[in-house]
C-alpha atoms as a PDB file:
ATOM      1  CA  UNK A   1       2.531  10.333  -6.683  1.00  0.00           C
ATOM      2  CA  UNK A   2       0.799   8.710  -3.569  1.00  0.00           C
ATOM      3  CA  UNK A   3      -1.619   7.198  -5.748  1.00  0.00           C
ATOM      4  CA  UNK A   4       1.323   5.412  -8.149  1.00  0.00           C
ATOM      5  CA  UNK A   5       3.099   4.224  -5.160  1.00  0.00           C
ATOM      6  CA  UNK A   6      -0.739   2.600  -3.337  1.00  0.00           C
ATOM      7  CA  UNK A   7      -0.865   1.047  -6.528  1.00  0.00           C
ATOM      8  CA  UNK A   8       2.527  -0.720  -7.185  1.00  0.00           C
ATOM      9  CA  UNK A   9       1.909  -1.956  -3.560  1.00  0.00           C
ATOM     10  CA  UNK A  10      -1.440  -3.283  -4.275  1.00  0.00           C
ATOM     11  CA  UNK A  11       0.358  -4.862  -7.173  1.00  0.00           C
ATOM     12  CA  UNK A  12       3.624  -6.365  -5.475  1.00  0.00           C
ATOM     13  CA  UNK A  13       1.669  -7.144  -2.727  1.00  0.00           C
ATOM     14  CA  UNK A  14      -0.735  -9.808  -4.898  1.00  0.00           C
ATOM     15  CA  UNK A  15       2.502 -10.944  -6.360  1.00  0.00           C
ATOM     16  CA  UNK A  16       3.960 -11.486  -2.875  1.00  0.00           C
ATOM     17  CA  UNK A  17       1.209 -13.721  -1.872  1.00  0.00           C
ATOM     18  CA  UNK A  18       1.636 -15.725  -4.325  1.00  0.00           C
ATOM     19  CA  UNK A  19       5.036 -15.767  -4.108  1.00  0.00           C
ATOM     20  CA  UNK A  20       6.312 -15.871  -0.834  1.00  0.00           C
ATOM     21  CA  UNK A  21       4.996 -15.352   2.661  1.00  0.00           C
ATOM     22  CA  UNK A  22       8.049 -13.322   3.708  1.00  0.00           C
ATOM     23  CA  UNK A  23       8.133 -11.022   1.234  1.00  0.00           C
ATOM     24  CA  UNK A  24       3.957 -11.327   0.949  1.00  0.00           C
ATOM     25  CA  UNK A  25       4.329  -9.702   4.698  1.00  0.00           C
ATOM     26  CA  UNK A  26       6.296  -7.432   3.831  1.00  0.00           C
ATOM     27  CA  UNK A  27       4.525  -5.589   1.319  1.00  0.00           C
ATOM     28  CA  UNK A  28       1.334  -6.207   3.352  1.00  0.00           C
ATOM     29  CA  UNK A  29       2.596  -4.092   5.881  1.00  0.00           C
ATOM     30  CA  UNK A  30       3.529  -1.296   2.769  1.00  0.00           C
ATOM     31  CA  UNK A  31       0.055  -1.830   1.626  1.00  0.00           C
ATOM     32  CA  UNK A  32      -1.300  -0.595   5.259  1.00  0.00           C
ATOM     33  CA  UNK A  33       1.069   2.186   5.781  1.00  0.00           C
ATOM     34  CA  UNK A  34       0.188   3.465   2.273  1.00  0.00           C
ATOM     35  CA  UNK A  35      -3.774   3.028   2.873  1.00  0.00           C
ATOM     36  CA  UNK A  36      -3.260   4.350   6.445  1.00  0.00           C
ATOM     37  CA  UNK A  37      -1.150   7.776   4.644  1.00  0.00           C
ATOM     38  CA  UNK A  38      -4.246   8.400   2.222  1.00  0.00           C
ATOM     39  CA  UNK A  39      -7.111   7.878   4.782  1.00  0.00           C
ATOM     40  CA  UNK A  40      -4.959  10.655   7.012  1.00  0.00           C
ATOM     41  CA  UNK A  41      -4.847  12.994   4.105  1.00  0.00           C
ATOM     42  CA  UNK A  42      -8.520  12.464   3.257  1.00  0.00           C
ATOM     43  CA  UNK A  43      -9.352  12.950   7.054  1.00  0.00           C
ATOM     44  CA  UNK A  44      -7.388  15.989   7.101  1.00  0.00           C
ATOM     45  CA  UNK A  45      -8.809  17.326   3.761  1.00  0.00           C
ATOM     46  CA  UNK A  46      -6.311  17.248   1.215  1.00  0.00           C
ATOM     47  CA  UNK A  47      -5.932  16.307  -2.118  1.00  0.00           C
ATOM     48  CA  UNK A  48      -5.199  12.875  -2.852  1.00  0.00           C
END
């Protein structure tokens, strides 16, 4: 599930740079939330 979601972020967030800078900062900030979620879990040592 965490894995779909990082990757629809990745996506929308090339889209959004492309697009718009609003929305492009936006998602940029999803992007690190969602990176910054997995690197906890992986620190912590749980599954992906």
């Amino acid at each position: 599930m965490l894995e779909t979601v990082a990757i629809l972020l990745v996506i929308l967030w090339a889209l959004g740079l492309v697009s718009s800078v609003t929305i492009g900062g936006f998602i940029h900030l999803l992007l690190v939330l969602a990176i910054v979620i997995i690197l906890i879990r992986v620190i912590q040592g749980r599954r992906i």
